[in-house]
C-alpha atoms as a PDB file:
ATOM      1  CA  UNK A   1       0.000   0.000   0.000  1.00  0.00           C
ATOM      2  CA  UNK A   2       1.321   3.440  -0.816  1.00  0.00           C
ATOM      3  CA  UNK A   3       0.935   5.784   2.154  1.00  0.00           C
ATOM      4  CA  UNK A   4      -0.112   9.435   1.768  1.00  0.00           C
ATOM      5  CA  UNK A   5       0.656  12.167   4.418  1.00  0.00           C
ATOM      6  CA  UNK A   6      -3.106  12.301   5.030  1.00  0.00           C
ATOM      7  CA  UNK A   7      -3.398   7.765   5.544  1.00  0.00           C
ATOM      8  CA  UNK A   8      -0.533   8.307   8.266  1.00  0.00           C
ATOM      9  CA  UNK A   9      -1.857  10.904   9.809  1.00  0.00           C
ATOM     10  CA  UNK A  10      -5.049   9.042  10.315  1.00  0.00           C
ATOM     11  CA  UNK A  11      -2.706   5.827  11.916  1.00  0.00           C
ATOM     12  CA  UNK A  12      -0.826   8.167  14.123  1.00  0.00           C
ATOM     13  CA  UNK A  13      -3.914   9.597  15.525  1.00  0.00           C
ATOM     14  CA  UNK A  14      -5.693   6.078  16.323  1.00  0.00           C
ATOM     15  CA  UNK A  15      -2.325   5.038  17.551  1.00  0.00           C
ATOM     16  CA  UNK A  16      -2.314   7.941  19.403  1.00  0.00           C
ATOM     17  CA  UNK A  17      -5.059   6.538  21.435  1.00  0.00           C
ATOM     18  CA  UNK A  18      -3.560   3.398  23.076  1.00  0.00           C
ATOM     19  CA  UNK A  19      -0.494   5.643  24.172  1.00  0.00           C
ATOM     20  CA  UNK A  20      -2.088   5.778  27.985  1.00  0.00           C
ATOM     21  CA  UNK A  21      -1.575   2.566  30.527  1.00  0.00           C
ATOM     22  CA  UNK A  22      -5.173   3.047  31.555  1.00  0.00           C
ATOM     23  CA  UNK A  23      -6.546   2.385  28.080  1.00  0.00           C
ATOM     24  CA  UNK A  24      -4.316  -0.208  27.041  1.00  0.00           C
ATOM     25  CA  UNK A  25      -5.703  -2.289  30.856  1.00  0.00           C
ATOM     26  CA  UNK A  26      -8.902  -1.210  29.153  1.00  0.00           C
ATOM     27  CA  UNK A  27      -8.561  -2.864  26.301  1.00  0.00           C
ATOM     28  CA  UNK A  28      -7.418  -5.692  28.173  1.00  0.00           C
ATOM     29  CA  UNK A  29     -10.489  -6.016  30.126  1.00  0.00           C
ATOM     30  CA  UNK A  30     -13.131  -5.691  27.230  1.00  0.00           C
ATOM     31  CA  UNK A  31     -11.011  -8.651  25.437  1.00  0.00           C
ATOM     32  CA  UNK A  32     -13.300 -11.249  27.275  1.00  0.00           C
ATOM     33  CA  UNK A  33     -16.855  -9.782  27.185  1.00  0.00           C
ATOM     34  CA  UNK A  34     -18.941  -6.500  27.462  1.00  0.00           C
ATOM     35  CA  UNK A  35     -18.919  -5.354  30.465  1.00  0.00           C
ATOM     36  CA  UNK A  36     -20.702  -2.338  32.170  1.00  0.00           C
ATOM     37  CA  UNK A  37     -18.829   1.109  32.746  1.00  0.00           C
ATOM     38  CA  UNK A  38     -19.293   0.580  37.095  1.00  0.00           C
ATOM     39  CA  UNK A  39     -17.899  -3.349  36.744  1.00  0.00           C
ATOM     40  CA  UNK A  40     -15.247  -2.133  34.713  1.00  0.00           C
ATOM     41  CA  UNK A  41     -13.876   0.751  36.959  1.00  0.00           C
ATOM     42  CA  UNK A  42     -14.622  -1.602  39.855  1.00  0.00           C
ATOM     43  CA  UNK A  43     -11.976  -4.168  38.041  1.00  0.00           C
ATOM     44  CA  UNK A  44      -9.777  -1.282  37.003  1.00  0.00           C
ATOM     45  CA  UNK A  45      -9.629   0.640  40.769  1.00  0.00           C
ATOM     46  CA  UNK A  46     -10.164   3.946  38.708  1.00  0.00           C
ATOM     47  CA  UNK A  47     -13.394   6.736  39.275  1.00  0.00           C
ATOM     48  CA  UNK A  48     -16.119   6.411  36.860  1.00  0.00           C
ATOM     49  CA  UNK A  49     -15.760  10.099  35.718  1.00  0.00           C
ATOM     50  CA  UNK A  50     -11.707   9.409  34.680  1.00  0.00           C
ATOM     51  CA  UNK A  51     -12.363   5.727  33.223  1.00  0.00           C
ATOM     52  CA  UNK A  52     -15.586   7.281  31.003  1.00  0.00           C
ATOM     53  CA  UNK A  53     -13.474   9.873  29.653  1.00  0.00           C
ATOM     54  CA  UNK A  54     -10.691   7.474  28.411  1.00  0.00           C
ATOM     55  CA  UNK A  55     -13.612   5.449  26.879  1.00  0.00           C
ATOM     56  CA  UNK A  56     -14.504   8.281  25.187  1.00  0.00           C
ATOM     57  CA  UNK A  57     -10.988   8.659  23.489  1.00  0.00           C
ATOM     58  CA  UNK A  58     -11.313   4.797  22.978  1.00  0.00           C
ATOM     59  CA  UNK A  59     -14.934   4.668  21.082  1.00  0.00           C
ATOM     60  CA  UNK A  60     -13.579   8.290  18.976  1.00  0.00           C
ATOM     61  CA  UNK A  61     -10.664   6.049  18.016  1.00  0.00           C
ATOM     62  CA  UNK A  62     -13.560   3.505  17.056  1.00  0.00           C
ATOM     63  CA  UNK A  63     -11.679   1.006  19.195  1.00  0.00           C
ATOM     64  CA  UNK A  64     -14.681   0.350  21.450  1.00  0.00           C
ATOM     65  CA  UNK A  65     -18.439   0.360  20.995  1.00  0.00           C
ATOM     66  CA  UNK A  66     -21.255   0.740  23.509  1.00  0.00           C
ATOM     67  CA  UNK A  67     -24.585  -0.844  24.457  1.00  0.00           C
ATOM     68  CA  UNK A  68     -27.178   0.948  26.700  1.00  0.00           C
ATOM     69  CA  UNK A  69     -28.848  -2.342  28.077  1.00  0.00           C
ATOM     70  CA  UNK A  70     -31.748  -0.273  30.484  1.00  0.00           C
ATOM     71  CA  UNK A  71     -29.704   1.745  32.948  1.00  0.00           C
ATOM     72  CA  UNK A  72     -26.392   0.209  32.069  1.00  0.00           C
ATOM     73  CA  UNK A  73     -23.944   0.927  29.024  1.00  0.00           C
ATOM     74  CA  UNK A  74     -22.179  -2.047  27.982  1.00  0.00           C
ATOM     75  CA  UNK A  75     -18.582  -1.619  26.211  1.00  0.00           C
ATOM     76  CA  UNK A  76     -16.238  -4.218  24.051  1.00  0.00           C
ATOM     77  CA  UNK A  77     -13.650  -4.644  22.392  1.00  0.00           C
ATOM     78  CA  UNK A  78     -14.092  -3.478  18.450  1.00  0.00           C
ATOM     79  CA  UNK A  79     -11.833  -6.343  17.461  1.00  0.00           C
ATOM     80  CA  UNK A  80     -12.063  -5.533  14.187  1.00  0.00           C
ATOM     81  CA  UNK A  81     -10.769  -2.152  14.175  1.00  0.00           C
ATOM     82  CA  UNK A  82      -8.330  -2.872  16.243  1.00  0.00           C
ATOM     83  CA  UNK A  83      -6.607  -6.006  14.026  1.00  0.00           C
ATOM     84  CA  UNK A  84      -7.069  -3.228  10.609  1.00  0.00           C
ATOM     85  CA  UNK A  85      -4.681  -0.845  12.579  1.00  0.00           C
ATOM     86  CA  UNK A  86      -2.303  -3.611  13.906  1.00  0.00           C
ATOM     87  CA  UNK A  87      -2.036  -4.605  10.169  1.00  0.00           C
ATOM     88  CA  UNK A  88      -1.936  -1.342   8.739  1.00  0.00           C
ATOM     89  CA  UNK A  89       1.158  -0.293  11.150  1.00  0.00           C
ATOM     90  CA  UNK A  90       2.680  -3.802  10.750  1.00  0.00           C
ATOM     91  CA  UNK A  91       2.241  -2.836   6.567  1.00  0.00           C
ATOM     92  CA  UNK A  92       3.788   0.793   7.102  1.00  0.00           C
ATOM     93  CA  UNK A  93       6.965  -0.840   8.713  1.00  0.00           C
ATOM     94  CA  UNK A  94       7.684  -3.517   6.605  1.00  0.00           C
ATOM     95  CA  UNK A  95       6.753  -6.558   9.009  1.00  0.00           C
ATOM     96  CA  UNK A  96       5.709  -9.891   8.528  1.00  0.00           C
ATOM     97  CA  UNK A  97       2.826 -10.787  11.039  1.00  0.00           C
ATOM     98  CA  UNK A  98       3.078 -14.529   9.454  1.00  0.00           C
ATOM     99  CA  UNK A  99       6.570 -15.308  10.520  1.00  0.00           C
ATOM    100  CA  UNK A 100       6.629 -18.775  11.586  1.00  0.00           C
ATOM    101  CA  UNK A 101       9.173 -17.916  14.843  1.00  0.00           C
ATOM    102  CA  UNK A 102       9.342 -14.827  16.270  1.00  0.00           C
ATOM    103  CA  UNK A 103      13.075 -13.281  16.828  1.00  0.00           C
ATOM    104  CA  UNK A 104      13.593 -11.846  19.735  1.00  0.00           C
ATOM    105  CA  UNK A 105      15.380  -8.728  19.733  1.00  0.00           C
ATOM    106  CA  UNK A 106      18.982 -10.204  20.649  1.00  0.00           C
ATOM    107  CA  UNK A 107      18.702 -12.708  17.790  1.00  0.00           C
ATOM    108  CA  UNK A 108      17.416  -9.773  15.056  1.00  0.00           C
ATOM    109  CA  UNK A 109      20.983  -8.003  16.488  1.00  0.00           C
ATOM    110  CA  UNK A 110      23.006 -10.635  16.024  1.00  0.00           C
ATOM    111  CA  UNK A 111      22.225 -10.813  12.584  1.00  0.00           C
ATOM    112  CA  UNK A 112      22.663  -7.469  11.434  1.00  0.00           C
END
């Protein structure tokens, strides 16, 4: 694929949101199943007014959708979304997702 100043811009700014710890345990936590905005800052030991603000950046980012279930809003993971960036950064830098055995970064040294 032949990236334009305006396709990179677009990764670095979806990129841009998994830079904080908090999202990225986010993240983590939706990876299972929906689960509601008060069992998720229960899991997560943060406020409800800090974690609904970084699921704001995260749903923006389109990384995470919500359910309102009654009184409840249900979040999860966009999985999708999520594997089209991984590929489309993995594409930008030149890697190979498929390798068989991953190097570790002492082995990719020692051969250049």
């Amino acid at each position: 694929m032949n990236y334009t100043d305006e396709s990179i811009r677009a990764l670095s700014k979806n990129l841009r949101a998994l830079q904080s710890m908090l999202r990225l345990k986010i993240l983590a936590a939706l990876s299972a199943d929906p689960i509601t905005v008060s069992d998720l800052a229960h899991q997560l030991w943060v406020s409800q007014p800090l974690l609904s603000w970084h699921l704001g950046e995260l749903r923006r980012a389109g990384l995470v959708d919500a359910d309102r279930v009654g009184r409840e809003v249900y979040y999860r993971l966009q999985q999708e979304t999520l594997r089209v960036l991984i590929l489309e950064l993995a594409e930008l830098l030149g890697l190979d997702l498929c390798r068989s055995e991953p190097q570790t970064i002492t082995e990719e040294s020692n051969h250049g």
